[in-house]
N, C-alpha and C. Protein backbone atom coordinates (compact mmCIF):
# COMPACT_ATOMS: atom_id res chain seq x y z
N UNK A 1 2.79 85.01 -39.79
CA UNK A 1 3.92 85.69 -40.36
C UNK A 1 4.10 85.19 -41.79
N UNK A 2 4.29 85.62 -42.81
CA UNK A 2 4.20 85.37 -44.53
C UNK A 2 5.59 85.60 -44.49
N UNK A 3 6.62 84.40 -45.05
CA UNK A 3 7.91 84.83 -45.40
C UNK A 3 8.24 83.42 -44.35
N UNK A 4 9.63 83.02 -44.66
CA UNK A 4 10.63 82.54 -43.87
C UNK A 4 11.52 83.48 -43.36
N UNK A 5 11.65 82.94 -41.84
CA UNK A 5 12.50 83.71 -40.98
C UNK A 5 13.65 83.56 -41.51
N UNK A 6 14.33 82.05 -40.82
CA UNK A 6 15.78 81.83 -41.36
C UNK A 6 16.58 82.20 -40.45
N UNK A 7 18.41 82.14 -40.94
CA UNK A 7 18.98 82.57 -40.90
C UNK A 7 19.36 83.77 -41.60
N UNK A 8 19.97 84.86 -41.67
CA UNK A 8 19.89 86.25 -42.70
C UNK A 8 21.27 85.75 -43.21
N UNK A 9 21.06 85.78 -44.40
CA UNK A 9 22.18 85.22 -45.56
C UNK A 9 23.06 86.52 -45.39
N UNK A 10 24.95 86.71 -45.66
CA UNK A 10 25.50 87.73 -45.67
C UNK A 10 25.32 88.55 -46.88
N UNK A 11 24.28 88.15 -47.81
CA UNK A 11 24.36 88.92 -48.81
C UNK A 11 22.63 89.15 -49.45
N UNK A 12 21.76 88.64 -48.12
CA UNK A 12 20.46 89.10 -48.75
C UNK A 12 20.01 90.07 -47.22
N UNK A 13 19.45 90.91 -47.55
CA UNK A 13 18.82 92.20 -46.44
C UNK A 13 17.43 92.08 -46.46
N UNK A 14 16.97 91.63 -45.36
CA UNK A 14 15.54 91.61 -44.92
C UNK A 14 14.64 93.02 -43.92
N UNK A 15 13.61 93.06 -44.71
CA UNK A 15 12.72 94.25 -43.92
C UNK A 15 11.38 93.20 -43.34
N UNK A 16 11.42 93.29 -42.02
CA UNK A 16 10.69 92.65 -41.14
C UNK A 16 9.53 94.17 -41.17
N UNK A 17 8.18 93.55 -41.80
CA UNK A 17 7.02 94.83 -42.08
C UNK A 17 6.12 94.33 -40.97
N UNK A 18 6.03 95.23 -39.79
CA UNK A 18 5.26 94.56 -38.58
C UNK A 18 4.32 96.26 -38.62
N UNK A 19 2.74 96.02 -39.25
CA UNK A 19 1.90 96.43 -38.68
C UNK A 19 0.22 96.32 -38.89
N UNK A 20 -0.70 96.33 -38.73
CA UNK A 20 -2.18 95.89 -37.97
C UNK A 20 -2.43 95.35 -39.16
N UNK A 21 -2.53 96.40 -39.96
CA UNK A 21 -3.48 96.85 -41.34
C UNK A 21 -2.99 95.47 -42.37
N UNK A 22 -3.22 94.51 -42.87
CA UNK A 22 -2.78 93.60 -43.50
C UNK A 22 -2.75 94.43 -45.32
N UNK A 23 -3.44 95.03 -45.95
CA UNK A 23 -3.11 95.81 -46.97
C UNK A 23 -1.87 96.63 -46.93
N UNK A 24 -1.62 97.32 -45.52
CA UNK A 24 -0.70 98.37 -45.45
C UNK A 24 1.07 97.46 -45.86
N UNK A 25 0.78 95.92 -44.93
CA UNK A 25 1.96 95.40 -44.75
C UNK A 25 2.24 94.52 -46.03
N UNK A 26 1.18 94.68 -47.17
CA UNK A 26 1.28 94.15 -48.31
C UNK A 26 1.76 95.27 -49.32
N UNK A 27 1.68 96.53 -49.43
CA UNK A 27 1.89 97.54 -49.67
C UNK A 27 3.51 97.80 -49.28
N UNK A 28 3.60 97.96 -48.31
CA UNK A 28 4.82 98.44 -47.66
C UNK A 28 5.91 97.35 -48.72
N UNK A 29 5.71 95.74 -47.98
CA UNK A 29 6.47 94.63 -48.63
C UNK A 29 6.87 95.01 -50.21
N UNK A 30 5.88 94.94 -50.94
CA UNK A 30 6.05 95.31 -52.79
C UNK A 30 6.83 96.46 -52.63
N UNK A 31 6.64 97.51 -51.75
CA UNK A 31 7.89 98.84 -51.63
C UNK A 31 9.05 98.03 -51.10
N UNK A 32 9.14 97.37 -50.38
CA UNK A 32 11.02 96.92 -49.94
C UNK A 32 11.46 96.06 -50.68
N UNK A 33 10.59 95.04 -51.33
CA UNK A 33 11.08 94.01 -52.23
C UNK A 33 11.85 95.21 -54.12
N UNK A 34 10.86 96.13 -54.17
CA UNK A 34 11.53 96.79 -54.99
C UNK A 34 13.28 97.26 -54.92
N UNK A 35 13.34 97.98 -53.72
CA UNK A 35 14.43 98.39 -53.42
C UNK A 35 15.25 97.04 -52.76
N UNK A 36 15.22 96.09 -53.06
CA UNK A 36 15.80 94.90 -52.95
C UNK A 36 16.28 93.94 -52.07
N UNK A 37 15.14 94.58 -50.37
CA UNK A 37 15.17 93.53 -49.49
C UNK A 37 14.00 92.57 -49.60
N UNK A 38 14.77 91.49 -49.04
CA UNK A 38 13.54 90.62 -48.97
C UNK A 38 12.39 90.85 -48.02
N UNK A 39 11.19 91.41 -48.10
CA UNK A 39 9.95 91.38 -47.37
C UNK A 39 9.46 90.08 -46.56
N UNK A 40 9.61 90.22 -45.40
CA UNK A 40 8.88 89.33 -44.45
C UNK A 40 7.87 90.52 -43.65
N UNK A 41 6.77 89.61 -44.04
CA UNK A 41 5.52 90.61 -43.22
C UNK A 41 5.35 89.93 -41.54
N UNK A 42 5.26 90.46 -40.72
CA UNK A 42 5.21 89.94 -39.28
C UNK A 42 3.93 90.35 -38.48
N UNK A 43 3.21 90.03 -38.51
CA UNK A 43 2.03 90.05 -37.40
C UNK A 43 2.28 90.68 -36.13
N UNK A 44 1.37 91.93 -35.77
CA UNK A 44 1.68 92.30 -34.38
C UNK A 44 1.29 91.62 -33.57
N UNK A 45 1.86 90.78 -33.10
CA UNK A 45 2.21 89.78 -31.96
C UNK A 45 3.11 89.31 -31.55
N UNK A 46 3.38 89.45 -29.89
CA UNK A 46 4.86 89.70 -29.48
C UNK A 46 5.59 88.36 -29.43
N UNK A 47 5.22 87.01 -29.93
CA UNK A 47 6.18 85.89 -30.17
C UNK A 47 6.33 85.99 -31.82
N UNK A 48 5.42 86.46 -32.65
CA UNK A 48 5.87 86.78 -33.84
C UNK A 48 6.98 87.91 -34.14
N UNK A 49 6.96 88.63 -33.57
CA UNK A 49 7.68 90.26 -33.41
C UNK A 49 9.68 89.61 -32.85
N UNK A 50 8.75 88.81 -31.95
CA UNK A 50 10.41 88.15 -31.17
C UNK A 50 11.27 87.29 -32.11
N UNK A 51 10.16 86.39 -32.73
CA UNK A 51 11.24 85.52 -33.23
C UNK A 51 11.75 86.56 -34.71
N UNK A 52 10.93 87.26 -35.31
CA UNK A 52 11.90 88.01 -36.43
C UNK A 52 12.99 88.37 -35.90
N UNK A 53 13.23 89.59 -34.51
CA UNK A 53 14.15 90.56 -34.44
C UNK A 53 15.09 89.02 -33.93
N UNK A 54 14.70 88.81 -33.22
CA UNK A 54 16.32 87.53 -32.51
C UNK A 54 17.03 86.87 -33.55
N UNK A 55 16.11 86.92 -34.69
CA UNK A 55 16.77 86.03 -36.09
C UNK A 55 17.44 87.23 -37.45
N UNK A 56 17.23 88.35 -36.79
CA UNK A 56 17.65 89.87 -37.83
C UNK A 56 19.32 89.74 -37.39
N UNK A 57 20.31 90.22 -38.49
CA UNK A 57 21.28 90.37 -38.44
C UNK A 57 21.42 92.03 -38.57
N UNK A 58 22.72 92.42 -38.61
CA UNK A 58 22.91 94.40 -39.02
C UNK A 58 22.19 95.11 -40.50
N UNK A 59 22.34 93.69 -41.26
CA UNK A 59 21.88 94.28 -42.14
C UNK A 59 20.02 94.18 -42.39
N UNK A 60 19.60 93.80 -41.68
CA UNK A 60 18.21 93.58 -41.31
C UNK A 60 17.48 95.11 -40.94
N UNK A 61 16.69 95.25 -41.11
CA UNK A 61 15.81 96.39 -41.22
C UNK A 61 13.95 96.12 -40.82
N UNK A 62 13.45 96.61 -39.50
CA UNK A 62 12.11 96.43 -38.78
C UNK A 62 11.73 97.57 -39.15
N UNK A 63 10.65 97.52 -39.81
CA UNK A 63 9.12 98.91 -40.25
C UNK A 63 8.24 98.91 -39.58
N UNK A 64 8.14 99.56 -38.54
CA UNK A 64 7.20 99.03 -37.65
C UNK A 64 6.49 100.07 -37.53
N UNK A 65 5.05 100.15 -37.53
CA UNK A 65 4.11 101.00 -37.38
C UNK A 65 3.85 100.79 -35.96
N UNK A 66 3.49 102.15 -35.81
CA UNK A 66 3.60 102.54 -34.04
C UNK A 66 2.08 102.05 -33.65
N UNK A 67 0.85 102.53 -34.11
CA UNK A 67 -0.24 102.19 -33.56
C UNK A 67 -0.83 100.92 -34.13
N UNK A 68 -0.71 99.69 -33.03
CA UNK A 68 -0.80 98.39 -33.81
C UNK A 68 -1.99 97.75 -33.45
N UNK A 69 -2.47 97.95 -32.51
CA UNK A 69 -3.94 97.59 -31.94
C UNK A 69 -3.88 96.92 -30.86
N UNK A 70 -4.99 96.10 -29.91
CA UNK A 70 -5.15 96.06 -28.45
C UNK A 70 -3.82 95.31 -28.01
N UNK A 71 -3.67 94.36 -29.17
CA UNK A 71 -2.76 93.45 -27.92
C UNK A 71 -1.07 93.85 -27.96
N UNK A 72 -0.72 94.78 -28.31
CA UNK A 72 0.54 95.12 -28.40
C UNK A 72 0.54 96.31 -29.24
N UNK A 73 1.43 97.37 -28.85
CA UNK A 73 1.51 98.93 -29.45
C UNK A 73 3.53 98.65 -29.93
N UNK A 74 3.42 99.75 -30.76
CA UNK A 74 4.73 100.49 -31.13
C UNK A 74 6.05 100.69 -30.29
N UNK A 75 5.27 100.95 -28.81
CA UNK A 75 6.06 101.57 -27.87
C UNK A 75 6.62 100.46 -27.40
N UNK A 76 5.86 98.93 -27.15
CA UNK A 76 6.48 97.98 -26.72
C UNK A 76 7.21 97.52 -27.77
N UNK A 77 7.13 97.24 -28.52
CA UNK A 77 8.06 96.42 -29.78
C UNK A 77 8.86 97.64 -29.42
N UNK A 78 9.37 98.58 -29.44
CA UNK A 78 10.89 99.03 -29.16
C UNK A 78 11.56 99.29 -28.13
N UNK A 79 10.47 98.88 -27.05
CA UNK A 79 11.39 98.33 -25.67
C UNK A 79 11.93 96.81 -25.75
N UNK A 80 11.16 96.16 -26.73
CA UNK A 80 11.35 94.79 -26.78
C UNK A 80 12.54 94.85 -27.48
N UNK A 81 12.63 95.55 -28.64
CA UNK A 81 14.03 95.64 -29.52
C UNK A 81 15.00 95.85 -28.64
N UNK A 82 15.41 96.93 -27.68
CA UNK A 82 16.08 97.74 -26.93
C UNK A 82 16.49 96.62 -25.64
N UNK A 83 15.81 95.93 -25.63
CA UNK A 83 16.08 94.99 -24.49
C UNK A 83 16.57 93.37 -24.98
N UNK A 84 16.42 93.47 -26.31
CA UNK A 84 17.39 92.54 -26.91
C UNK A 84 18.34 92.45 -27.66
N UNK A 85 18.80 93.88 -27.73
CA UNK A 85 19.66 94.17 -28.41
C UNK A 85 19.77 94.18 -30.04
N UNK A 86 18.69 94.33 -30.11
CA UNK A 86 18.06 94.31 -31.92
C UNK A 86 19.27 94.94 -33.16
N UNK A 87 19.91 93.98 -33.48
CA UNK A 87 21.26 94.76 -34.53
C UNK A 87 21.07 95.29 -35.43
N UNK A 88 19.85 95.20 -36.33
CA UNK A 88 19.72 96.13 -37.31
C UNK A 88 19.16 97.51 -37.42
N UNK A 89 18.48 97.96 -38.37
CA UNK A 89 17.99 99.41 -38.25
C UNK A 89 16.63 99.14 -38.03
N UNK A 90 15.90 100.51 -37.29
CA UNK A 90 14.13 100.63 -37.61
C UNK A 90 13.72 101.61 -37.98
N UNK A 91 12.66 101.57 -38.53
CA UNK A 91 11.93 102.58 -39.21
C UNK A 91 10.49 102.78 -38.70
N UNK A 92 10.56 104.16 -38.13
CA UNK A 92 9.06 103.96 -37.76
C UNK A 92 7.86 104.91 -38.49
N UNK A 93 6.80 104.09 -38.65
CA UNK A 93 5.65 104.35 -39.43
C UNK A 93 4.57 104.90 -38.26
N UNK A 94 4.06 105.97 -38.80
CA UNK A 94 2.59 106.48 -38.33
C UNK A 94 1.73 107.57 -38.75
N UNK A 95 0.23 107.20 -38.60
CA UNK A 95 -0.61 108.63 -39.38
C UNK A 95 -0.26 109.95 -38.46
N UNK A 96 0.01 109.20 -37.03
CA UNK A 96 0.70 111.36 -36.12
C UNK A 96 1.31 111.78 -37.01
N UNK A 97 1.66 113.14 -36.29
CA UNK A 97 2.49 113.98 -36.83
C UNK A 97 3.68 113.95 -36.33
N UNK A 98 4.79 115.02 -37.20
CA UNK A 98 6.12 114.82 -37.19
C UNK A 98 6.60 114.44 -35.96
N UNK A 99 6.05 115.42 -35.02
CA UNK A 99 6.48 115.38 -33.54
C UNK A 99 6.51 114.29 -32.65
N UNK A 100 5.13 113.74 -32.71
CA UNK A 100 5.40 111.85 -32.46
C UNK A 100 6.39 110.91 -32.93
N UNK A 101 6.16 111.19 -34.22
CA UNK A 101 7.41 110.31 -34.89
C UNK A 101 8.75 110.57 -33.99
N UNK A 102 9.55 111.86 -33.88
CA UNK A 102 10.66 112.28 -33.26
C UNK A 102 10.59 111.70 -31.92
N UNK A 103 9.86 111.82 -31.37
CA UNK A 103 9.71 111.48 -29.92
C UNK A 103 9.84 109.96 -29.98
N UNK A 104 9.02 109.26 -30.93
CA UNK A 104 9.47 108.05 -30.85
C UNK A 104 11.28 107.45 -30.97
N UNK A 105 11.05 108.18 -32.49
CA UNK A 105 12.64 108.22 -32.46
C UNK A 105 13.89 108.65 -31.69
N UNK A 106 13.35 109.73 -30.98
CA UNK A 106 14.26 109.65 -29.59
C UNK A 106 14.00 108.73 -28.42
N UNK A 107 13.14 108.13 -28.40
CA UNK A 107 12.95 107.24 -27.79
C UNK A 107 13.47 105.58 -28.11
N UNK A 108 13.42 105.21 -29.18
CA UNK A 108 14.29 104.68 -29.80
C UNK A 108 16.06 104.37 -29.25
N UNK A 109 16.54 105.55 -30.16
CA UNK A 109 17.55 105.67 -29.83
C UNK A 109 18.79 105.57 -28.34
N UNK A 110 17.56 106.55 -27.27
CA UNK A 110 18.16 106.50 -25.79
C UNK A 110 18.26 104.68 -25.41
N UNK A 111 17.57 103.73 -26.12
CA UNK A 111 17.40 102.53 -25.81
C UNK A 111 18.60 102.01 -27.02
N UNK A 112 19.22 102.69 -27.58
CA UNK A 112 20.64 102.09 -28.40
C UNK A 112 19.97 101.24 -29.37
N UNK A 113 18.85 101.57 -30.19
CA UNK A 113 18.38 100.98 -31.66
C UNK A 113 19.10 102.00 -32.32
N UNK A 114 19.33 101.67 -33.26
CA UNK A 114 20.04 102.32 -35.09
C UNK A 114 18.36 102.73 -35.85
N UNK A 115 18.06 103.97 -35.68
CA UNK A 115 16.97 104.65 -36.61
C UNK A 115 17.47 105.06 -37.86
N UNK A 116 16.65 104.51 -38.94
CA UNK A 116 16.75 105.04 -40.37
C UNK A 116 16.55 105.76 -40.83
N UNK A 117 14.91 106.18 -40.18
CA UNK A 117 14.25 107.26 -40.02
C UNK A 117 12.71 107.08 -39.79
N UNK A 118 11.74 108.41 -40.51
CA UNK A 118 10.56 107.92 -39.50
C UNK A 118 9.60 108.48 -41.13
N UNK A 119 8.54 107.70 -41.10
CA UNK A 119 7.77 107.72 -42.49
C UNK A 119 6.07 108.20 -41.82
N UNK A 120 5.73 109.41 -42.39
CA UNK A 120 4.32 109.28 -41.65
C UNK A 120 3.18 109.18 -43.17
N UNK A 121 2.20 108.60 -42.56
CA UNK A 121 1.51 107.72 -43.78
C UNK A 121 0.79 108.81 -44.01
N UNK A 122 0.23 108.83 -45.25
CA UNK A 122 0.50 108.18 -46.29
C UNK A 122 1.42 107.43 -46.38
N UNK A 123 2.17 105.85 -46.71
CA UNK A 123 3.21 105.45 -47.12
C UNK A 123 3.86 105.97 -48.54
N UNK A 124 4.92 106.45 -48.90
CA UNK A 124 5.49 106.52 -50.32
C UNK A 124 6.73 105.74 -50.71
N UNK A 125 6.22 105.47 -51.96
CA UNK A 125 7.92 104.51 -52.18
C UNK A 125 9.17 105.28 -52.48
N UNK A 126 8.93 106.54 -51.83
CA UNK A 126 9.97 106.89 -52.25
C UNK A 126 10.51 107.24 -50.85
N UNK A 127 9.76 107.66 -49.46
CA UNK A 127 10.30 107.54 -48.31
C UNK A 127 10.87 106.32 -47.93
N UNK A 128 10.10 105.10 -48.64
CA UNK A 128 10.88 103.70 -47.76
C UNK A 128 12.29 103.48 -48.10
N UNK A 129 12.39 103.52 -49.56
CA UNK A 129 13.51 103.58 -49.89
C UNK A 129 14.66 104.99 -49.52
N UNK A 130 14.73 106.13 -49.21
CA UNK A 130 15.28 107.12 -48.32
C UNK A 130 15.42 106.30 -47.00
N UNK A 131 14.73 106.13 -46.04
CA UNK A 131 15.12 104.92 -45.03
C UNK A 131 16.01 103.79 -44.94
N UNK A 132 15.36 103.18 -46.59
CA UNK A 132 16.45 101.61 -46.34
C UNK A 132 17.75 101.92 -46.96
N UNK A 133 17.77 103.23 -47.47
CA UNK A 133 19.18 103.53 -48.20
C UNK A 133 20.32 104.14 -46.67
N UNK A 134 19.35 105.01 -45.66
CA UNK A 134 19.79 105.41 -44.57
C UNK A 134 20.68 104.70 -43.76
N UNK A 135 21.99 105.02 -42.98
CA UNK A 135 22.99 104.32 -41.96
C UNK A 135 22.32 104.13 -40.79
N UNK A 136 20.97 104.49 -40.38
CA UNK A 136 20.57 104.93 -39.12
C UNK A 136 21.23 105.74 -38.13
């Protein structure tokens, strides 16, 4: 995981960037650090994945790309959120199409996460920021 976890300061907003591609989550990061959260990149791996969200406050924000590779997928990191009560917002990333995304995002939601919205890659800096500006 690149970044300190921490405690989330009441006045700094962290985007926890959890996905495979190590370029993508270096990419993504330089997009949230612009719009002025602090970037912590997180490794898909589910004690890395855990200790970000348990240490995220409301104003905390998870980018999580849905297809993450063998040892853990998309679908679990938001049962994992959903089952810990994850307080901030998520955003979900993927090359599917719209319709996946939604489905995720309704899926999401029935589990009481706060969606920002849903970004399908290509990544743009101008969707991340539409997201991190979003109430979920």
């Amino acid at each position: 995981m690149t970044g300190e976890i921490g405690e989330s300061g009441a006045s700094e907003r962290r985007a926890f960037v959890v996905d495979d591609d190590s370029l993508t989550r270096q990419l993504i990061a330089a997009h949230v650090e612009q719009a002025g959260f602090r970037p912590i990149e997180v490794e898909p791996m589910q004690p890395d994945i855990e200790s970000a969200a348990a240490s995220a406050g409301p104003e905390d924000v998870v980018i999580l790309d849905i297809i993450l590779g063998p040892d853990i997928d998309g679908f679990e990191v938001i049962r994992m959120l959903g089952q810990i009560g994850f307080p901030g917002r998520l955003v979900l990333v993927s090359g599917y199409g719209a319709d996946y995304l939604q489905t995720l995002s309704s899926l999401a939601r029935a589990l009481s996460l706060q969606v920002a919205g849903t970004i399908a890659k290509p990544v743009r800096p101008a969707e991340i920021r539409r997201c991190l500006d979003a109430e979920g």
